[in-house]
N, C-alpha and C. Protein backbone atom coordinates (compact mmCIF):
# COMPACT_ATOMS: atom_id res chain seq x y z
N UNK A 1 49.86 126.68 -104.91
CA UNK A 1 50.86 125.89 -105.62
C UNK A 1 50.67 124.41 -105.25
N UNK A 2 50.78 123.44 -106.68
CA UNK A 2 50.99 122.01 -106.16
C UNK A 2 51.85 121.93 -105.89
N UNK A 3 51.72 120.60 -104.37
CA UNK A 3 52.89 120.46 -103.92
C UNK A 3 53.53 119.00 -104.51
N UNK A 4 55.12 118.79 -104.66
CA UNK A 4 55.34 117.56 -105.31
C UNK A 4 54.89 116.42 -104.28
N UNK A 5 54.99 116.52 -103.02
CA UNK A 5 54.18 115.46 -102.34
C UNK A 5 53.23 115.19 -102.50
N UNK A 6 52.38 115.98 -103.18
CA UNK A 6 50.83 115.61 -103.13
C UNK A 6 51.02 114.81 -104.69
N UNK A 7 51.54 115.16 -106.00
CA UNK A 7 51.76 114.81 -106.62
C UNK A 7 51.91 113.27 -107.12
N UNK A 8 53.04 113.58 -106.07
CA UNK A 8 54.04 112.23 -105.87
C UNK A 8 53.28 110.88 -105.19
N UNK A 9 52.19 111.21 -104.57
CA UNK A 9 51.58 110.86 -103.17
C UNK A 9 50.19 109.82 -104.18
N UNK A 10 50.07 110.87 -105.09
CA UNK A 10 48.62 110.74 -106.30
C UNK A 10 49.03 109.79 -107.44
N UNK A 11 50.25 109.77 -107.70
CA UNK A 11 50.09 109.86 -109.27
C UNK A 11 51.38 108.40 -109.00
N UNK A 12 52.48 108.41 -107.98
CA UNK A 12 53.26 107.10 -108.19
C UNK A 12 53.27 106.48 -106.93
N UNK A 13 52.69 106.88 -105.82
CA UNK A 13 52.46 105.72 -104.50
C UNK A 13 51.12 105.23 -104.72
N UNK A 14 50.41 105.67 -105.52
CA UNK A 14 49.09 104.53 -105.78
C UNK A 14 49.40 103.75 -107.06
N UNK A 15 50.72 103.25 -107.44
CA UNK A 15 50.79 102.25 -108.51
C UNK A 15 51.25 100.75 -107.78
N UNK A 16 50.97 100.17 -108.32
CA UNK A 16 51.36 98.44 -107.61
C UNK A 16 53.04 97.87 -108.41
N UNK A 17 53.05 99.08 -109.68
CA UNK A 17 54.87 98.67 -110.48
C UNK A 17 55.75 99.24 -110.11
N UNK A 18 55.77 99.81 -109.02
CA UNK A 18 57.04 100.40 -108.37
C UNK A 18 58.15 99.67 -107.97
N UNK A 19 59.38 100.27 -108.01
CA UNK A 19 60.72 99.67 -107.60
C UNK A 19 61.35 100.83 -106.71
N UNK A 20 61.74 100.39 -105.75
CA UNK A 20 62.33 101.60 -104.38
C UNK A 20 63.88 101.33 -104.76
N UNK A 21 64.54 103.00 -105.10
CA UNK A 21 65.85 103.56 -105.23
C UNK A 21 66.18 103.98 -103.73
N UNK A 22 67.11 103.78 -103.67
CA UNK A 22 67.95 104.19 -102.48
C UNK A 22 68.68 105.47 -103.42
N UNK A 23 68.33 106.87 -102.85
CA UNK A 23 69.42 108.35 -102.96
C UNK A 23 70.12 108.38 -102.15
N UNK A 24 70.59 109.28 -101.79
CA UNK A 24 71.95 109.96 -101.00
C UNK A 24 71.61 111.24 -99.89
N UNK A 25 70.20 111.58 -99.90
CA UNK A 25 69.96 112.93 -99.46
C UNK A 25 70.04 114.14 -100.11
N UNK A 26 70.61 114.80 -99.12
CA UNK A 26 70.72 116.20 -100.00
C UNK A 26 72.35 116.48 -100.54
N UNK A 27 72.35 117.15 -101.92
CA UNK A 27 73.46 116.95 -102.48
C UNK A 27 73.38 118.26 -103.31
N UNK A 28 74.81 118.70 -103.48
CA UNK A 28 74.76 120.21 -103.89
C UNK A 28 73.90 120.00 -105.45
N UNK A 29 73.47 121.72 -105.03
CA UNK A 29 72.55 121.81 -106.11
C UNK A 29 73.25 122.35 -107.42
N UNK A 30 72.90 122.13 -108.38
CA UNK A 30 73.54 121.77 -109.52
C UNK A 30 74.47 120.65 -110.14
N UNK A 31 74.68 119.99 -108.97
CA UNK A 31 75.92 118.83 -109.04
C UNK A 31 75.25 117.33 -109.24
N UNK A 32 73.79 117.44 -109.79
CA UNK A 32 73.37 116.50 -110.52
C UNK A 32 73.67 116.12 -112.00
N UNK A 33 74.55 115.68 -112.93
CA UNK A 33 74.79 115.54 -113.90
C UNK A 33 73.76 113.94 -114.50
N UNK A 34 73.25 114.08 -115.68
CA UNK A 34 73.26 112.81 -116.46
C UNK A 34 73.99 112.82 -117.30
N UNK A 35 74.09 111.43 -118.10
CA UNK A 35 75.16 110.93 -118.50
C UNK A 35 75.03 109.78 -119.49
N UNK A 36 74.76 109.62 -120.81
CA UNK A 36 74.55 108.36 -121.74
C UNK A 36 75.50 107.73 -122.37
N UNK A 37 76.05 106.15 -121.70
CA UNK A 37 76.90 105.23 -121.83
C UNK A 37 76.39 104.47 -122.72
N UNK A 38 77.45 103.31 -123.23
CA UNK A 38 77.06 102.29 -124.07
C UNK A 38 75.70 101.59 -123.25
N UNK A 39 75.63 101.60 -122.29
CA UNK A 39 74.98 100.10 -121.80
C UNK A 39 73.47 101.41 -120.97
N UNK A 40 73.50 102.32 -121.19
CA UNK A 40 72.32 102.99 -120.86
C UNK A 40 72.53 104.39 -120.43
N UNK A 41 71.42 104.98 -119.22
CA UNK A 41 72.10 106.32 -118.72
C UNK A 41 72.24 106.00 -117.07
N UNK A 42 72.91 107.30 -116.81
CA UNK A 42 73.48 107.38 -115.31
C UNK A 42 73.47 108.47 -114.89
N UNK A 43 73.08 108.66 -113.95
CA UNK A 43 73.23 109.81 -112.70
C UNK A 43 74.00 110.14 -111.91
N UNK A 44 75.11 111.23 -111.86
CA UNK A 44 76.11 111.28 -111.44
C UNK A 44 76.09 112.72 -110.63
N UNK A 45 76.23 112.04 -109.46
CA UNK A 45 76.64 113.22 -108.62
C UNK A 45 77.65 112.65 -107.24
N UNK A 46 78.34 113.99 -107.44
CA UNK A 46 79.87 113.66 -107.10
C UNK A 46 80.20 112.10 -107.78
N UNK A 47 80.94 111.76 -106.80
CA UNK A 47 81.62 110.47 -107.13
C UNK A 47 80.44 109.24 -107.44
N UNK A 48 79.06 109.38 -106.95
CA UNK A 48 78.22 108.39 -107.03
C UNK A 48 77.69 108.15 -108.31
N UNK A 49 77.00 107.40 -108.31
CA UNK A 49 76.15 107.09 -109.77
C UNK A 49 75.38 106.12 -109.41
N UNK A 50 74.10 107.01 -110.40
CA UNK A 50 73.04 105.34 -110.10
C UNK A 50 73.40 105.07 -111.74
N UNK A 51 72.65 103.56 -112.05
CA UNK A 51 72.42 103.43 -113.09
C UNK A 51 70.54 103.41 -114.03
N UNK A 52 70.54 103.76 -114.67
CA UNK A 52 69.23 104.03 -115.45
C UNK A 52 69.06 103.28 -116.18
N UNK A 53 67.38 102.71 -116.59
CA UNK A 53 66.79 102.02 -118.04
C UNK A 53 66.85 102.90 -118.90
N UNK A 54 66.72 104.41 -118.63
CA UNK A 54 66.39 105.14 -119.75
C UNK A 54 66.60 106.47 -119.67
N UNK A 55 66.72 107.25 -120.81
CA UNK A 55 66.61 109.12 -119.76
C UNK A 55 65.26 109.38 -119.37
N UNK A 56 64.74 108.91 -119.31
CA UNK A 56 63.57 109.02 -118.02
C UNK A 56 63.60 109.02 -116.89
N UNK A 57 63.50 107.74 -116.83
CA UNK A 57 64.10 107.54 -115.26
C UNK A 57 65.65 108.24 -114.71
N UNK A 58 66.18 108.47 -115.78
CA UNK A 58 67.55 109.31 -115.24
C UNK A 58 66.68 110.88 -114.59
N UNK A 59 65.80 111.20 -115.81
CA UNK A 59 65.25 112.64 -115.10
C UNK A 59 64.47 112.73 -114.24
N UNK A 60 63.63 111.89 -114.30
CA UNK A 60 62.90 111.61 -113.28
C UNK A 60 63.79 111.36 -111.70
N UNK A 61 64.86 110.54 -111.72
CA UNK A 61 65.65 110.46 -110.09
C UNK A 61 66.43 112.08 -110.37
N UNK A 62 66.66 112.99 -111.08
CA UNK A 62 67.55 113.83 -110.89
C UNK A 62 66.33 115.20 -109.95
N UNK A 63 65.14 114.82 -110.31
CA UNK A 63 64.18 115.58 -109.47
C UNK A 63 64.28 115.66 -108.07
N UNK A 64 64.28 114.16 -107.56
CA UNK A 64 64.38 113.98 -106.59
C UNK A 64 65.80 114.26 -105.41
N UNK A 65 66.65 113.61 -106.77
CA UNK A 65 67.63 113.95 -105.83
C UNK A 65 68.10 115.84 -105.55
N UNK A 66 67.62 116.41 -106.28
CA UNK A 66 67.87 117.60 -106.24
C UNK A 66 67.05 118.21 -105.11
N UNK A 67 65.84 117.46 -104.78
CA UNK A 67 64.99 118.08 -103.85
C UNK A 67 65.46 117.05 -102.21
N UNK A 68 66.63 116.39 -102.50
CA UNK A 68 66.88 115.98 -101.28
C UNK A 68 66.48 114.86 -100.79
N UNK A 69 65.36 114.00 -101.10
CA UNK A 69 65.36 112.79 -100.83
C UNK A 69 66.39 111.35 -100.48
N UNK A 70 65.94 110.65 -100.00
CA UNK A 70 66.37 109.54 -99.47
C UNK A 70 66.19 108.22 -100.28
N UNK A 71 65.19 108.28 -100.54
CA UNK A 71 64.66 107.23 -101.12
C UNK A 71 63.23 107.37 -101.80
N UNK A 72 62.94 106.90 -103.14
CA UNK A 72 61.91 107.42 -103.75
C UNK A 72 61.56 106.03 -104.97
N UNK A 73 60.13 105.84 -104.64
CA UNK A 73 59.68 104.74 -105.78
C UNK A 73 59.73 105.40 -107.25
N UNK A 74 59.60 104.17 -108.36
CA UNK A 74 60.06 104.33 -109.63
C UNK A 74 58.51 103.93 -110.11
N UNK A 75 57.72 104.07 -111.04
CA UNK A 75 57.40 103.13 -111.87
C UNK A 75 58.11 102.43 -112.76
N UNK A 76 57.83 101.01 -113.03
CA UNK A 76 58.35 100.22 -114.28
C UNK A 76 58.05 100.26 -115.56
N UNK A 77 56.49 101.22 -115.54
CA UNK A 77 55.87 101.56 -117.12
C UNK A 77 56.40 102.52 -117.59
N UNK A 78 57.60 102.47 -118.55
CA UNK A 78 58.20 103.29 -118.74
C UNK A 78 56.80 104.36 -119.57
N UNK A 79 56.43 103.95 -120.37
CA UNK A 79 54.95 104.72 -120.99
C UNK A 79 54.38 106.09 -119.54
N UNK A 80 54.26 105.20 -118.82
CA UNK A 80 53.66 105.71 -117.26
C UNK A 80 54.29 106.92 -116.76
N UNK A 81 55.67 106.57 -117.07
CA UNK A 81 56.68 107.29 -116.53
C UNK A 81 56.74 108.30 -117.33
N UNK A 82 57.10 108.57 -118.38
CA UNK A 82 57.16 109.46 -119.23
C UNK A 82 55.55 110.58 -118.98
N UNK A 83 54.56 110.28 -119.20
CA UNK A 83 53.39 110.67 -119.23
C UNK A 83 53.35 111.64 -117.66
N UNK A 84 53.95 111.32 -116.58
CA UNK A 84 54.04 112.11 -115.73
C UNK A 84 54.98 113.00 -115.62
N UNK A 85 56.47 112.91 -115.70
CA UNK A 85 57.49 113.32 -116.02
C UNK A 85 57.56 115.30 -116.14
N UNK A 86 56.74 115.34 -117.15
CA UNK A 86 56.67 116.36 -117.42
C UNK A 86 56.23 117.54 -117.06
N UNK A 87 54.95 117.26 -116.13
CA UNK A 87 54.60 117.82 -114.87
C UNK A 87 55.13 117.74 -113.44
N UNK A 88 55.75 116.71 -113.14
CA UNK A 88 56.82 116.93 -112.05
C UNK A 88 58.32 117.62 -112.31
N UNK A 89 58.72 117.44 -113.10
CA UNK A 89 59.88 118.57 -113.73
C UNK A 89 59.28 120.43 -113.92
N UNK A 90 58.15 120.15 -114.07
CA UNK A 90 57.12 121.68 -114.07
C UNK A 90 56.98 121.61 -112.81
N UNK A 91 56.25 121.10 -111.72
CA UNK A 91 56.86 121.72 -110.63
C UNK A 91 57.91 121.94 -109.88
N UNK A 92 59.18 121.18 -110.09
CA UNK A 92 60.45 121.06 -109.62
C UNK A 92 60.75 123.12 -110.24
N UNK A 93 60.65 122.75 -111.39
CA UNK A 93 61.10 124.14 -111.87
C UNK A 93 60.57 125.25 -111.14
N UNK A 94 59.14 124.97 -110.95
CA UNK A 94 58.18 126.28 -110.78
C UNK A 94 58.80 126.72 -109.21
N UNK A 95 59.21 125.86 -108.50
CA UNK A 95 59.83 125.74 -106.95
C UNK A 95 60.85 126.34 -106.85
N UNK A 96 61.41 125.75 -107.95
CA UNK A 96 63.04 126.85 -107.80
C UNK A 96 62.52 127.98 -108.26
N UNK A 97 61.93 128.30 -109.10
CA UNK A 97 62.14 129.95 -109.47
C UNK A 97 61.63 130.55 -108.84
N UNK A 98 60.65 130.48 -107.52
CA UNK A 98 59.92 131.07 -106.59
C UNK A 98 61.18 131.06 -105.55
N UNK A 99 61.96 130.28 -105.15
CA UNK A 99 62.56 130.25 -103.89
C UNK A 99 64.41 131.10 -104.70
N UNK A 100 64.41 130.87 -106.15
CA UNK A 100 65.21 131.65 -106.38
C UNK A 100 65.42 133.46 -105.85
N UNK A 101 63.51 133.39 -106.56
CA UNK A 101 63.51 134.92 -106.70
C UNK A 101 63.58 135.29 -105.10
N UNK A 102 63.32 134.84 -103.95
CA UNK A 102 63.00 135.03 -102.38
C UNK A 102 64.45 135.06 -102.02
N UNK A 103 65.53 133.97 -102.69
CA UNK A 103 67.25 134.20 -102.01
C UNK A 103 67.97 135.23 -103.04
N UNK A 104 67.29 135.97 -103.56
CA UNK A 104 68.00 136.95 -104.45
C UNK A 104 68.78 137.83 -103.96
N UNK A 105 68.39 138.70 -102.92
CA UNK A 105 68.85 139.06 -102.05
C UNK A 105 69.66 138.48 -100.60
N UNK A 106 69.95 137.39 -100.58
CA UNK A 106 70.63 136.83 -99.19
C UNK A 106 71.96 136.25 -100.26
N UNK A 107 72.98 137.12 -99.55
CA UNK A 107 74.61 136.72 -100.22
C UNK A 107 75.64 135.38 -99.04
N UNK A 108 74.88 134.79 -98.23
CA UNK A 108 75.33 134.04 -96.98
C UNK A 108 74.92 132.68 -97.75
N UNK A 109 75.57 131.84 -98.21
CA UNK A 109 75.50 130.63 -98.39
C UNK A 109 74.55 129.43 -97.84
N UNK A 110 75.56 129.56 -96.36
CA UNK A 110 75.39 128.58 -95.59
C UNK A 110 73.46 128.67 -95.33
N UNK A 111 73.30 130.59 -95.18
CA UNK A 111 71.57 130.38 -95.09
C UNK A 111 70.86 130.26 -96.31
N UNK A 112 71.43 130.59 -97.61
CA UNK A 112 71.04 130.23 -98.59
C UNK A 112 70.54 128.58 -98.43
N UNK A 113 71.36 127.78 -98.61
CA UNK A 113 71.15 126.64 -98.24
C UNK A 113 69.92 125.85 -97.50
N UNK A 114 70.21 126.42 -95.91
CA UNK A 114 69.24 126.12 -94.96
C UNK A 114 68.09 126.21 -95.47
N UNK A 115 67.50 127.81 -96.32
CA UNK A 115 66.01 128.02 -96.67
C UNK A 115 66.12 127.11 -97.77
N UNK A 116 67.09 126.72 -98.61
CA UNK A 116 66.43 125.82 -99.67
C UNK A 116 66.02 124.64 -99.29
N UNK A 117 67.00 124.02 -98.32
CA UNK A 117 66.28 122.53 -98.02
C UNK A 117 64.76 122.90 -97.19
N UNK A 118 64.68 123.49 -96.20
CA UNK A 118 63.45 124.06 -95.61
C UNK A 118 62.31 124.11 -96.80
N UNK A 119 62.41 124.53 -97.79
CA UNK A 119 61.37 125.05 -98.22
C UNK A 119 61.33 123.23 -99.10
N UNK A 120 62.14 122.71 -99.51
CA UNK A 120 62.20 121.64 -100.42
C UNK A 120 61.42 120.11 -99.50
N UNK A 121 61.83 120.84 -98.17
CA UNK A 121 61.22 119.78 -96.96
C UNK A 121 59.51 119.85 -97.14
N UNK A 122 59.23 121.24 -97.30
CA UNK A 122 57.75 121.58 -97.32
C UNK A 122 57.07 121.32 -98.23
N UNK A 123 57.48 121.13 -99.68
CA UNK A 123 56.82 121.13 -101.16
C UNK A 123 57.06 119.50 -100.91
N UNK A 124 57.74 118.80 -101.09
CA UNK A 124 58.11 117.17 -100.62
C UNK A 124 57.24 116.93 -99.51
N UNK A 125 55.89 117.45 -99.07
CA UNK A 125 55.00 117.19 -98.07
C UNK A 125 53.59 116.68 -98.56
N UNK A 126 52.95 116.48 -98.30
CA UNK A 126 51.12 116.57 -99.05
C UNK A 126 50.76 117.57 -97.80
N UNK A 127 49.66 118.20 -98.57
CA UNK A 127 49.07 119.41 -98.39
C UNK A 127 48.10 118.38 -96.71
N UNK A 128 47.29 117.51 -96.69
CA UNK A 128 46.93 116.84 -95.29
C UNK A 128 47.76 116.66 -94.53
N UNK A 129 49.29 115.85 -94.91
CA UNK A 129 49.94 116.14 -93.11
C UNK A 129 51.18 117.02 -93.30
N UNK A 130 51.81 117.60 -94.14
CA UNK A 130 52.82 118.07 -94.37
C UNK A 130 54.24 118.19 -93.67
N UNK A 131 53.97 116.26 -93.76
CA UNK A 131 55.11 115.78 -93.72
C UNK A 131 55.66 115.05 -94.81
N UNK A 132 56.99 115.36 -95.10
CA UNK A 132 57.60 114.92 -96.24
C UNK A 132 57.45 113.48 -96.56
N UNK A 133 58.07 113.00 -97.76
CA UNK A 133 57.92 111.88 -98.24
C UNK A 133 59.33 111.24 -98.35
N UNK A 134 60.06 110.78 -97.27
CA UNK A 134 61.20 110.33 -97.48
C UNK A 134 62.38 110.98 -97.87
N UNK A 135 62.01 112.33 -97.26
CA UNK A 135 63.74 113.31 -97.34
C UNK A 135 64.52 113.71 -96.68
N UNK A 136 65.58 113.54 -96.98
CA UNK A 136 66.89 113.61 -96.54
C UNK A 136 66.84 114.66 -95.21
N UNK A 137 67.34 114.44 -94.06
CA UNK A 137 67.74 115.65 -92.79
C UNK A 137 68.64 116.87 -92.98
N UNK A 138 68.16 117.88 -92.83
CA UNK A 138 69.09 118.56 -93.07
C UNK A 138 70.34 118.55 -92.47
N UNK A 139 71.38 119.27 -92.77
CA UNK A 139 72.98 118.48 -92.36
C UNK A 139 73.37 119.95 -91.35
């Protein structure tokens, strides 16, 4: 399996148009909402919100924040952005449904939890040092 660090590592830390978002960490899962206002889109979880150029970049940060990060570069080509998008949302997905089908059986929350950030710590790694890329501690 690709990992999104390696991804992430390939395809938007070798661009020179990046802009660094400040996230929140880890934040319940599902409790990422977007959101399209007069003046653009937004990302809303719990009480926070970022604001967005576009639903791109709205989907694009809802990846991240779902996988727990801290902080994560943007490209500015929105073209750029889009063109990757679609394969990092394919692996975001492909991650959950593997770590779905593995907590199918565990009815305990709190370890539900634990293995998800664990495993979200590991895919958020590159395959050479597999250490993450700026994510959140577990709580």
């Amino acid at each position: 399996m690709e990992l999104i660090g390696d991804y992430y590592a390939e395809k938007i830390l070798s661009r020179k148009d990046l802009i660094e978002r400040e996230l929140l960490g880890w934040v319940c899962w599902g409790g990422v909402e977007l959101q399209q206002d007069l003046f653009g889109w937004k990302v809303h979880v719990g009480k926070d919100e970022f604001a967005c150029r576009s639903e791109t970049e709205a989907r694009y940060l809802r990846v991240f924040l779902d996988l727990g990060w801290r902080k994560v570069s943007v490209p500015q080509d929105e073209k750029y952005l889009a063109e990757i998008l679609p394969r990092l949302e394919y692996l975001k997905r492909r991650a959950d449904e593997i770590i779905d089908s593995g907590l199918a059986a565990v009815f305990n929350r709190k370890l539900k939890d634990e293995v998800r950030r664990k495993f979200y710590r590991k895919i958020s790694g590159t395959a050479v040092t597999q250490n993450p890329v700026e994510i959140g501690e577990a709580a």
